[in-house]
Structure formats: C-alpha cells, structure tokens
C-alpha atoms as a PDB file:
ATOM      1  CA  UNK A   1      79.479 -50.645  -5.587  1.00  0.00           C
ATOM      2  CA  UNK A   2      76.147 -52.425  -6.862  1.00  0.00           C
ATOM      3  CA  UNK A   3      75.298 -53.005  -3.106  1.00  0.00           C
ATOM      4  CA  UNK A   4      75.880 -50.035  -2.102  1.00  0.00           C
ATOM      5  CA  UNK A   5      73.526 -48.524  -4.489  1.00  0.00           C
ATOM      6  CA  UNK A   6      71.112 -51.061  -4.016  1.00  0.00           C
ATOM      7  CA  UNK A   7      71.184 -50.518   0.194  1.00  0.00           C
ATOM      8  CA  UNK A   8      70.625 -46.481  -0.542  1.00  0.00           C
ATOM      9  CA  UNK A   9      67.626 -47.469  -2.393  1.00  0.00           C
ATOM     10  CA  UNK A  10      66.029 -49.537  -0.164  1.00  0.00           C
ATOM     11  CA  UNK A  11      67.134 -47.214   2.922  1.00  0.00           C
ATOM     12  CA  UNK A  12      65.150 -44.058   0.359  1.00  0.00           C
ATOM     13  CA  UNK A  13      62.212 -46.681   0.235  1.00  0.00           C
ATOM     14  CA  UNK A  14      62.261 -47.193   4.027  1.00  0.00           C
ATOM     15  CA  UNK A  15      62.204 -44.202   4.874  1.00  0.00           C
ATOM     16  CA  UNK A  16      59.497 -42.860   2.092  1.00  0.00           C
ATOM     17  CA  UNK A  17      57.091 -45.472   3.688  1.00  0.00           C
ATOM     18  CA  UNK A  18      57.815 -44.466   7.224  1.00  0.00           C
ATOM     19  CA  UNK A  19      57.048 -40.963   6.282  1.00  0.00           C
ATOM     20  CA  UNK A  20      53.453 -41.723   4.349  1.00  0.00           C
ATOM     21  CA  UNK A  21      52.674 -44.166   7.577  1.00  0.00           C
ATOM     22  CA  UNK A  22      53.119 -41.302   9.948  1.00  0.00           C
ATOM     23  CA  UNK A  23      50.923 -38.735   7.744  1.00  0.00           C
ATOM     24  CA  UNK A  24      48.520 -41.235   7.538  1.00  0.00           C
ATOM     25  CA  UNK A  25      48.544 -41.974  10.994  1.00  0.00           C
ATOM     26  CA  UNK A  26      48.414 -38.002  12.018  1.00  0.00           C
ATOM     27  CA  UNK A  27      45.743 -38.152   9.519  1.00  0.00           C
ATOM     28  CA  UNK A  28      43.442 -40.518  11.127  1.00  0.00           C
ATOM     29  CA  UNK A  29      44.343 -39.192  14.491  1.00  0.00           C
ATOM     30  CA  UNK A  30      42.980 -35.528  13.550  1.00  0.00           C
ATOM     31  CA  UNK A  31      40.160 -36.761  11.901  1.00  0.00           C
ATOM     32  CA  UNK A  32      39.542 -39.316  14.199  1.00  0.00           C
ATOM     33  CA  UNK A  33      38.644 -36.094  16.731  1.00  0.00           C
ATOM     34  CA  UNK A  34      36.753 -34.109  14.590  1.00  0.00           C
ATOM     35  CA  UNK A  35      32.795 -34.422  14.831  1.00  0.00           C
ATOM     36  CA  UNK A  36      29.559 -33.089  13.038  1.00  0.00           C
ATOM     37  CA  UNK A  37      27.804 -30.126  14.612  1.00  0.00           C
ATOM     38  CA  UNK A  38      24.117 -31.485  15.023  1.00  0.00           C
ATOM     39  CA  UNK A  39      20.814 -29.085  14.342  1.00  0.00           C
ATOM     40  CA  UNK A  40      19.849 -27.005  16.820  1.00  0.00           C
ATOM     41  CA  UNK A  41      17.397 -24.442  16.173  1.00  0.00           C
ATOM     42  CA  UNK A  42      13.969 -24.833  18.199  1.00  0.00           C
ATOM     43  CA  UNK A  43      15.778 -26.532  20.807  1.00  0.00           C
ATOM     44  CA  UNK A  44      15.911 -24.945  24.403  1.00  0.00           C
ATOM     45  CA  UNK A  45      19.234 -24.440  25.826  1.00  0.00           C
ATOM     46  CA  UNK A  46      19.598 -27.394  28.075  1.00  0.00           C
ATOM     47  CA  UNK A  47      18.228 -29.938  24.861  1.00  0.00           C
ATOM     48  CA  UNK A  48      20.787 -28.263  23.327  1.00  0.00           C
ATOM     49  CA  UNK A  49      23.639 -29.073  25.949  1.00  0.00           C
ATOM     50  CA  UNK A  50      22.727 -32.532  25.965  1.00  0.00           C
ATOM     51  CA  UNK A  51      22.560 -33.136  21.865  1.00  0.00           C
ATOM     52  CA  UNK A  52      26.215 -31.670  22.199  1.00  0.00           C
ATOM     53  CA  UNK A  53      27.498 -33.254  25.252  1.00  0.00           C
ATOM     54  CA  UNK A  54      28.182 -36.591  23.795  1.00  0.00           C
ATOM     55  CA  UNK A  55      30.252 -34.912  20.356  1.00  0.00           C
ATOM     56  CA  UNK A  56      32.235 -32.932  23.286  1.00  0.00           C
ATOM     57  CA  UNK A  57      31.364 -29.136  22.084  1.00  0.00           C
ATOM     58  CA  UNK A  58      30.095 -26.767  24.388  1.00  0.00           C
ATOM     59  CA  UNK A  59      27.383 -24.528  23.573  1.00  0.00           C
ATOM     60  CA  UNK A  60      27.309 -20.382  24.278  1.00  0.00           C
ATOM     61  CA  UNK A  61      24.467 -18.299  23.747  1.00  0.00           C
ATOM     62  CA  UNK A  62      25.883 -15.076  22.351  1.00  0.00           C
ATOM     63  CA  UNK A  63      22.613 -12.836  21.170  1.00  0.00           C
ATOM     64  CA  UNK A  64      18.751 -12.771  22.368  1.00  0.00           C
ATOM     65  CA  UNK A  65      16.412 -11.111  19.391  1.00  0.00           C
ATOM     66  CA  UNK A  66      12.318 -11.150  18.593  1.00  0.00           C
ATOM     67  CA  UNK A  67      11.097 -13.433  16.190  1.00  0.00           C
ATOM     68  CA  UNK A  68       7.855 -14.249  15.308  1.00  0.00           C
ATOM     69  CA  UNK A  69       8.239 -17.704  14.309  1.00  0.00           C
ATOM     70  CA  UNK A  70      10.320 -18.984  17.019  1.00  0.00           C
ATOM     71  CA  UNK A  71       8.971 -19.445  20.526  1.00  0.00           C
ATOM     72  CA  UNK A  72      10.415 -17.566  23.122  1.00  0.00           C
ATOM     73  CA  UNK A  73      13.316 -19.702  24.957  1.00  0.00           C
ATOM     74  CA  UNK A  74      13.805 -21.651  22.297  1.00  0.00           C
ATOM     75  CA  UNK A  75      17.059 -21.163  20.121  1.00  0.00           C
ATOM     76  CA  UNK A  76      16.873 -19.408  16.757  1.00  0.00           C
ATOM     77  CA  UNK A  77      20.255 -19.269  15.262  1.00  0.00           C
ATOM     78  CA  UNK A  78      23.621 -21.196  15.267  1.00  0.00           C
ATOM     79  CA  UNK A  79      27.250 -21.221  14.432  1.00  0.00           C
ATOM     80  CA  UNK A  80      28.765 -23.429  12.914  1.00  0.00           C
ATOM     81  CA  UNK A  81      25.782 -24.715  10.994  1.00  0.00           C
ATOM     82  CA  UNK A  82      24.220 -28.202  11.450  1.00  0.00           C
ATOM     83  CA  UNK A  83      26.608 -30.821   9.641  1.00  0.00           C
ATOM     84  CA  UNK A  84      30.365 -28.755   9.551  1.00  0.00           C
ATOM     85  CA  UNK A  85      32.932 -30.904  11.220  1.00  0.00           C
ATOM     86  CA  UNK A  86      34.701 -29.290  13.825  1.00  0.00           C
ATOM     87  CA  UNK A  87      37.227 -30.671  16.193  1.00  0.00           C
ATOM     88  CA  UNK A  88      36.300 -31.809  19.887  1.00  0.00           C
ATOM     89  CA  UNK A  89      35.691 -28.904  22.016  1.00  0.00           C
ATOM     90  CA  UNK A  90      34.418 -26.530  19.701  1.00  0.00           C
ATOM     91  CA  UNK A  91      32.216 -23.983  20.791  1.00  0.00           C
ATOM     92  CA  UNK A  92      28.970 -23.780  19.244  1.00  0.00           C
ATOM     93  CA  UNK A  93      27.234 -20.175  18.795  1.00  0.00           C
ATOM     94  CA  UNK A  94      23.651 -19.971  19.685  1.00  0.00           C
ATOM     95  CA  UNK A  95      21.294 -16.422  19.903  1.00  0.00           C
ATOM     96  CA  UNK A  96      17.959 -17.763  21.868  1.00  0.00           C
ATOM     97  CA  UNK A  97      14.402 -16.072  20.880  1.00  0.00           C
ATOM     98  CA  UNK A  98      12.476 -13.793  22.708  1.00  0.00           C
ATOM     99  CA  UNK A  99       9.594 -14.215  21.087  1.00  0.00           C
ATOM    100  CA  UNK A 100       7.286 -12.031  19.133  1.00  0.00           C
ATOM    101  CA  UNK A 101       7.582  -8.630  19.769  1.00  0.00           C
ATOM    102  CA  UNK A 102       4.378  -7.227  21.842  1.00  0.00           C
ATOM    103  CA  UNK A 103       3.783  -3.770  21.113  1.00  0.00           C
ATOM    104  CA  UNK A 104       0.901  -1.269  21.884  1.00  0.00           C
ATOM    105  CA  UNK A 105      -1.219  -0.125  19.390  1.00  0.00           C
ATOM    106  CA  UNK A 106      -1.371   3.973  19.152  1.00  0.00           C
ATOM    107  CA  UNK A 107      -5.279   5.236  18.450  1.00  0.00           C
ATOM    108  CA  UNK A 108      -5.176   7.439  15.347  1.00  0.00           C
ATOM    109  CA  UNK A 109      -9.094   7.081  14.671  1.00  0.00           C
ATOM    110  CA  UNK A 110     -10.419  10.571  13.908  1.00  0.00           C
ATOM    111  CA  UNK A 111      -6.761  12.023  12.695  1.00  0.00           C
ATOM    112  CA  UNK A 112      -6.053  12.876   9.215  1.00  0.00           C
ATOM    113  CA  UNK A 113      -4.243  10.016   7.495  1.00  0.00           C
ATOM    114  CA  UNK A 114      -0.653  12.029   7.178  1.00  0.00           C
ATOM    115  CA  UNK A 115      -1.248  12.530  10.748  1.00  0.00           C
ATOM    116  CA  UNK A 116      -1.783   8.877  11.652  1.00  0.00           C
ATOM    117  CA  UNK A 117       0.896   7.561   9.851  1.00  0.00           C
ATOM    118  CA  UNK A 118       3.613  10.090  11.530  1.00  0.00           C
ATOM    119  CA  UNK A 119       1.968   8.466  14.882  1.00  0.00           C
ATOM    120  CA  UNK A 120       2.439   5.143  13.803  1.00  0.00           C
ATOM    121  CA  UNK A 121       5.838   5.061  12.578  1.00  0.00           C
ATOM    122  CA  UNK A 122       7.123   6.987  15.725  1.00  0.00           C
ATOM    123  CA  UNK A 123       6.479   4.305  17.654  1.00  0.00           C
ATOM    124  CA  UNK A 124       8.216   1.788  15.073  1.00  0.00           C
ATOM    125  CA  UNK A 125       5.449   0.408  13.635  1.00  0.00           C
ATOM    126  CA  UNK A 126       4.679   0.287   9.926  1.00  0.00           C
ATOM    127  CA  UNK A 127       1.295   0.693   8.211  1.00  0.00           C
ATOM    128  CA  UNK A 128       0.067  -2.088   6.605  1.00  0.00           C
ATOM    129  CA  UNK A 129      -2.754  -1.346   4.089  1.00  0.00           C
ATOM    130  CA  UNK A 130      -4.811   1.804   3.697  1.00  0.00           C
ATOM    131  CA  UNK A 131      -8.365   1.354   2.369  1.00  0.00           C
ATOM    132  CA  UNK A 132     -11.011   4.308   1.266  1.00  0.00           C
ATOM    133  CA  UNK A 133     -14.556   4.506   1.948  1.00  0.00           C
ATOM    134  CA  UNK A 134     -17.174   7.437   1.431  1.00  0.00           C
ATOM    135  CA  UNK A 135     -19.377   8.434   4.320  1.00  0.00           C
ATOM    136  CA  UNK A 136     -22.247  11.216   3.955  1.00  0.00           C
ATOM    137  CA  UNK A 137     -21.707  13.483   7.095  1.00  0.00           C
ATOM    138  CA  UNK A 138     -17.845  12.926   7.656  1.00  0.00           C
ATOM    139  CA  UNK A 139     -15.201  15.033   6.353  1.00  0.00           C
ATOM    140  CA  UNK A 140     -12.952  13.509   4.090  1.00  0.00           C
ATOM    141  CA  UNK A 141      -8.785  12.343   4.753  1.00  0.00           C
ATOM    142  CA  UNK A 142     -10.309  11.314   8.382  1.00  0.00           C
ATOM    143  CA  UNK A 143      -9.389   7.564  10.119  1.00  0.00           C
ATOM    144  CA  UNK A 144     -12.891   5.514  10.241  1.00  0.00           C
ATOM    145  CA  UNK A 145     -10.959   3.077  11.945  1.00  0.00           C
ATOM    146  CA  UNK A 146      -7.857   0.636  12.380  1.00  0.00           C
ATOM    147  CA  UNK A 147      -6.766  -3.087  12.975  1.00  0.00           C
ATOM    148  CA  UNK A 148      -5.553  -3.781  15.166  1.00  0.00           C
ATOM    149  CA  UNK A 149      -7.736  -1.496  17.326  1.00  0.00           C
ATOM    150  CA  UNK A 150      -5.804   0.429  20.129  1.00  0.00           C
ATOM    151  CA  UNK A 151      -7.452  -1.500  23.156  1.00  0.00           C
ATOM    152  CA  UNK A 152      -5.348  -4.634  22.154  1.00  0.00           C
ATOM    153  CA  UNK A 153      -1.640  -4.090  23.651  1.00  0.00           C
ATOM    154  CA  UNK A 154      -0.546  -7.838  23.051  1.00  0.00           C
ATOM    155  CA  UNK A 155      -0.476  -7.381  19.363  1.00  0.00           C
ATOM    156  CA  UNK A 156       3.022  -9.096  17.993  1.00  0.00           C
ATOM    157  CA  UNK A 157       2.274  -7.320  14.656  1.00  0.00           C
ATOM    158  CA  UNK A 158       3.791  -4.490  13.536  1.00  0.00           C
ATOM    159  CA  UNK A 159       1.807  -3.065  11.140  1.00  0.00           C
ATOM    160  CA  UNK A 160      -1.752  -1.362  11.063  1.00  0.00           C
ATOM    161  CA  UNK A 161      -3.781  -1.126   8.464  1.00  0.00           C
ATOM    162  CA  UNK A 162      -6.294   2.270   8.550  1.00  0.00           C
ATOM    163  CA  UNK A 163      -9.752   2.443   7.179  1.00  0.00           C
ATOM    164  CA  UNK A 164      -9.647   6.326   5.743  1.00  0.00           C
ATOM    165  CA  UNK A 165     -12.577   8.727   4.258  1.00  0.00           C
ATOM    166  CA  UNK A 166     -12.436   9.801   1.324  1.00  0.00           C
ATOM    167  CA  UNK A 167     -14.776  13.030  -0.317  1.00  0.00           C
ATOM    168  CA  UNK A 168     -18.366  11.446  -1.827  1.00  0.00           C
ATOM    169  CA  UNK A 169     -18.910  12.492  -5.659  1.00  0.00           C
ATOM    170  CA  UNK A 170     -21.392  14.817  -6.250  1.00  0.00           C
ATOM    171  CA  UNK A 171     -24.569  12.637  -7.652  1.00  0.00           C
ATOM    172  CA  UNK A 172     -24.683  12.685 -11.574  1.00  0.00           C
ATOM    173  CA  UNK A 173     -28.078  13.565 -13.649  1.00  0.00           C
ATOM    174  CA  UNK A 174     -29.032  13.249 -17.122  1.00  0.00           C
ATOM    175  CA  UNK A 175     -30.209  16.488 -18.546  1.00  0.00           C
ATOM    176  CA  UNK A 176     -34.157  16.307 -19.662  1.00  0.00           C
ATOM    177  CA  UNK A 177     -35.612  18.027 -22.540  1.00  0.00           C
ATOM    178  CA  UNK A 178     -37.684  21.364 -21.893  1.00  0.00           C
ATOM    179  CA  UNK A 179     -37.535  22.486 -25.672  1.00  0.00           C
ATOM    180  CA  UNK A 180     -41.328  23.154 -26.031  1.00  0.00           C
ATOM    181  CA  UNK A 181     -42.463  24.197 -22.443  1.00  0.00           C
ATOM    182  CA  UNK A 182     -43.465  27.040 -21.118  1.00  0.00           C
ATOM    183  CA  UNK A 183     -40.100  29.154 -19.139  1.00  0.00           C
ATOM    184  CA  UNK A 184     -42.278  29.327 -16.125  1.00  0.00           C
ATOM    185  CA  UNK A 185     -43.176  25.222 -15.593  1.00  0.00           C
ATOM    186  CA  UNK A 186     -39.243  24.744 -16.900  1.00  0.00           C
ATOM    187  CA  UNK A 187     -37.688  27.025 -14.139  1.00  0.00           C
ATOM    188  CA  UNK A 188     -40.277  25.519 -11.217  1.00  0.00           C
ATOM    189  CA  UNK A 189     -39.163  22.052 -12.588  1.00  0.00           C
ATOM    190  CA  UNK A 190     -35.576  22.872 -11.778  1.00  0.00           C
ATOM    191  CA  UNK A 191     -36.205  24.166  -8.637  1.00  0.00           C
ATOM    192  CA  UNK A 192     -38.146  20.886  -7.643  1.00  0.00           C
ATOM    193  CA  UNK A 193     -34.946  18.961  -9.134  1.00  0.00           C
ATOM    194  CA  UNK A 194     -32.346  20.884  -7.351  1.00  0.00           C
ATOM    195  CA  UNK A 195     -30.909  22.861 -10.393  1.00  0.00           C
ATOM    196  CA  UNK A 196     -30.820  26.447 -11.055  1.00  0.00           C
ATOM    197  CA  UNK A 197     -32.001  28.471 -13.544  1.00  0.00           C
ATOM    198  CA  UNK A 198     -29.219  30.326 -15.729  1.00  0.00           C
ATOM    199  CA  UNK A 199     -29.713  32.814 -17.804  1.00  0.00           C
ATOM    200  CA  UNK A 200     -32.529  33.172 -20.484  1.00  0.00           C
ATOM    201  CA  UNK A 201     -32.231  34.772 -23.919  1.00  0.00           C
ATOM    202  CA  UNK A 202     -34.596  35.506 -26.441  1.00  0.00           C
ATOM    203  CA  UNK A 203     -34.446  34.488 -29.907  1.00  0.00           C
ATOM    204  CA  UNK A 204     -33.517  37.557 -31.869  1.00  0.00           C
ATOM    205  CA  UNK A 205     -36.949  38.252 -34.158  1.00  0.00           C
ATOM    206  CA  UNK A 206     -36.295  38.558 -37.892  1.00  0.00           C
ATOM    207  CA  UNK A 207     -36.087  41.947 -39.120  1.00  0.00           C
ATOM    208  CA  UNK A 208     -39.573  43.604 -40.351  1.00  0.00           C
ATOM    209  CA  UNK A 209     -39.896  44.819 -43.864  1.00  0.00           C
ATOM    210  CA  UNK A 210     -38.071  47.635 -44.577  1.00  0.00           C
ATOM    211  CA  UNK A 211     -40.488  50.821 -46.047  1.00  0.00           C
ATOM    212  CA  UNK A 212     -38.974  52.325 -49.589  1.00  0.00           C
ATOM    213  CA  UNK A 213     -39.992  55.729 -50.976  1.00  0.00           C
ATOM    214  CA  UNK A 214     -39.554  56.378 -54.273  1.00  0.00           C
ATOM    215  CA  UNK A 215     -39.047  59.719 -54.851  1.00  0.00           C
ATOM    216  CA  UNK A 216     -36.198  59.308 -51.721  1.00  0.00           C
ATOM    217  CA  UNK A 217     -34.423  55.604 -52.485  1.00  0.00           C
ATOM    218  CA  UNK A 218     -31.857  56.527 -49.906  1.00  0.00           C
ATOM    219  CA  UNK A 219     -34.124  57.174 -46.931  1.00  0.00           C
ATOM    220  CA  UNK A 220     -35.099  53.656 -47.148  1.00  0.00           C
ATOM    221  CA  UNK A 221     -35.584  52.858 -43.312  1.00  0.00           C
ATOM    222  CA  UNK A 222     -35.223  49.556 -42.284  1.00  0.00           C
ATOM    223  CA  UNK A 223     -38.091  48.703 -39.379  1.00  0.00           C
ATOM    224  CA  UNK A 224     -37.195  46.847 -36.160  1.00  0.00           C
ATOM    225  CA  UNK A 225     -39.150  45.331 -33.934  1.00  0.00           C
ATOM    226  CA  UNK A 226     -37.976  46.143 -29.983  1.00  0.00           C
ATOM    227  CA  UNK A 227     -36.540  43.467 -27.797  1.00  0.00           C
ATOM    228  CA  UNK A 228     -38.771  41.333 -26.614  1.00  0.00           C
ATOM    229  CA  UNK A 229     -38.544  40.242 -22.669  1.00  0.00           C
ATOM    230  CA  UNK A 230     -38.982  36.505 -21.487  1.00  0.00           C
ATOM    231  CA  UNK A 231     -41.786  35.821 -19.741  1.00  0.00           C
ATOM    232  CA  UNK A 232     -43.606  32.568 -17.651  1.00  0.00           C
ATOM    233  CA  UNK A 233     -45.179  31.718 -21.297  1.00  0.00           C
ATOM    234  CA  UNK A 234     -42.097  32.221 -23.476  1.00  0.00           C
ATOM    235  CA  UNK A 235     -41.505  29.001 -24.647  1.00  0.00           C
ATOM    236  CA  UNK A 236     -38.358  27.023 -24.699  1.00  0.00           C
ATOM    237  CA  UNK A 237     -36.509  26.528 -28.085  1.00  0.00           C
ATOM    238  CA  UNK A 238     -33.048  25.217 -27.028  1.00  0.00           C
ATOM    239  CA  UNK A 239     -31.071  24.524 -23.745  1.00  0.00           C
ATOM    240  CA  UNK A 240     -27.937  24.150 -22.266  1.00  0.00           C
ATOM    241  CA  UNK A 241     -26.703  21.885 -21.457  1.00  0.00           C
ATOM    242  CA  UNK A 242     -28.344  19.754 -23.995  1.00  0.00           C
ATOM    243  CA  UNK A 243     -30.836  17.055 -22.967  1.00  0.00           C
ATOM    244  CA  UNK A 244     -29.563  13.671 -22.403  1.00  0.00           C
ATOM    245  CA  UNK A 245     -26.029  15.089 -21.149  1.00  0.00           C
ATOM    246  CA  UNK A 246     -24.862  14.519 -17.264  1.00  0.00           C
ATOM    247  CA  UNK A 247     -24.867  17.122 -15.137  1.00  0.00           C
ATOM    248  CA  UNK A 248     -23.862  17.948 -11.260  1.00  0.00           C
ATOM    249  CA  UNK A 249     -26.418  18.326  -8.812  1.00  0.00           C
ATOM    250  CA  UNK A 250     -27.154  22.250  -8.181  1.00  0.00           C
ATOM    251  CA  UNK A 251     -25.808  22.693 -11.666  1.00  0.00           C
ATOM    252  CA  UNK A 252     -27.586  25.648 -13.643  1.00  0.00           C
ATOM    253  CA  UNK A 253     -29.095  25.890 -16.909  1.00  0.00           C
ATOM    254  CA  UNK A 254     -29.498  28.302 -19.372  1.00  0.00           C
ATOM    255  CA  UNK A 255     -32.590  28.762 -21.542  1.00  0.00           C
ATOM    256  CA  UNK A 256     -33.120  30.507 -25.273  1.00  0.00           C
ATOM    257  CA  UNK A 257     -36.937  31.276 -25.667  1.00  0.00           C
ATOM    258  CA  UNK A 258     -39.597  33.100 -27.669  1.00  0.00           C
END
C-alpha cells in the first residue's frame, strides 16, 4: 500500500514538472517571436521599410495631413509607438506629412477691421494680432496694413496680424488767465488760439442809494442804475473755464466783465 502511494506521488510530481516545462517552453517560444517597434517619425517611407524589415513588421501608411514641423514626405505619426513589443508580422501604422500648409493671403488693406476679419476667417485663416495707430487724414476702424502682405501666396502661416486706425484725440490746452484784460484783446486772443468766445455777462452793479422823504417814509424809492452792455474795454473779472484747466481745441469760453 506504501508503494502504491509513494508511485502516485511521484507520477503527480512527473507530471506537474512536465506541465511547468511545456508553459515555459510555449513561453519562450511566444516571446521568443515578439520584437520592439523601432522610432519612426522623420523617416521617409522606404527608411522606414528597411528599419522594419529585419524585426519582420510591415509598414502601412494610413493618413497624409499638414504639419509645419515635419517635412513633407517624411512620416509624422505611428502606431504602435516606438518600443511596444509586438509579435512578428505586425503591421505598423504610419500617416506621412504633407508639409506646411501654403495658403494665399486675402488683401483687406483699406476695409474696416470687422470687415477684414470676416474675410480672413472665410478663407480659414485666423488673425493673429491687431495693433492701433493714429493717422491725421485717415478715417478711423480702417486697415493701414497687414503681414503677411497679400502679394506673398507661399505663406505656411495661418494667421495675419492687421495694422488698424484708430480716431486721433483732439489736442489738449491749458486755459490762460484773461482776468484783467480788456474783452476786446481777450476775444481776438481766442480767435488767434482757435477757441471761441462764449457768452459775456456783466457784473450786476450795486444798487444806488435809495432817496427817503420824510413827510412820505413809504414812497421811499430805491434807485437803479440800467444794465450796462459789454463792450471792447469792459474788462475781464472771471472766466470759465478757469485758467490753468485743460480744455479741447475749438472749445468756447465764457467771460463776466465790467
């Protein structure tokens, strides 16, 4: 009985060690045809086939797109990426450049910037920056100009950038003093200057003694004197706007005299 036991554990061990050898050995054999995908972007296609050849993969070229940064030919993209192991005979992905894009340039100088942008995105192109300058003589919201300019049709950009107008400031002044002069020098000085005269007030007399008569207090009659009208001599007493503040060009100012 002992023997028998013993011989069914040493048949158990036999055949535990046959079965480890063979996963071992179907272990080594799979592996043993598996290989690592080598790097292939900027290759061309037939580099490509010949870094493969030797590991037994094949190489397919699935997809052609524009890139800027890989020449045109050359290949851009791959699947499986460099260093997975795949068996023997695995086909290897590829999409191949076709180099920058070339696109032509639209000419939007002299359109309104809305206007120029509309234009420039119909044709798929983006705008890249958009810079302001003021220009005496040309309306404003106008394209000065663009880069890249639309005589160059091999530009692999896609973006312009536009150069726009934009409305000039009226030039600033700071208000002099004419308290003191005469209305008629103050007015042709503003003329000379550019500014206009406002309107000019007098400064409202004090009243003149009133005349009382005793035998009648309540027909005291307080006296008068009539308006007086500005004239070339009437002198300035105060001004607006005030000296030393700024003021627009054409801007008008407004006089009290006496």
């Amino acid at each position: 009985m002992k023997s028998f036991f013993r011989f069914a554990l040493l048949a158990l061990v036999l055949i535990i060690v046959a079965m480890v050898s063979a996963v071992t050995a179907m272990r080594f054999a799979i592996h043993g045809q598996e290989v690592s995908v080598p790097p292939l972007v900027g290759l061309t296609p037939p580099e490509a086939e010949r870094a493969v050849a030797g590991l037994g993969l094949e190489i397919s070229i699935e997809r052609q797109y524009y890139s800027p940064q890989i020449a045109e030919g050359r290949i851009m993209s791959q699947l499986p990426l460099p260093g997975t192991k795949v068996r023997r005979g695995w086909q290897v992905r590829v999409a191949q450049s076709l180099g920058p894009t070339r696109v032509t340039i639209p000419d939007v100088t002299g359109q309104s910037e809305h206007a120029a942008e509309l234009n420039i995105r119909r044709r798929g192109l983006d705008v890249a920056t958009m810079a302001q300058v003021q220009m005496l003589g040309i309306p404003a919201d106008q394209v000065l100009a663009q880069s890249p300019p639309a005589s160059d049709n091999q530009a692999t950009s896609p973006k312009i950038s536009l150069l726009i107008t934009a409305e000039a400031e009226a030039p600033s002044y700071v208000m002099p003093s004419f308290v003191g002069q005469p209305l008629g020098s103050a007015s042709r000085t503003l003329q000379d200057s550019g500014f206009k005269l406002g309107s000019v007030s007098v400064a409202v007399p004090a009243p003149l003694p009133s005349t009382f008569d005793a035998a009648n207090p309540a027909a005291a009659v307080v006296q008068t004197a009539p308006a007086p009208q500005p004239t070339p001599a009437s002198i300035v007493v105060s001004q607006v706007p005030a000296p030393g503040q700024k003021v627009a060009a054409g801007a008008a100012v407004n006089f009290e005299v006496r």
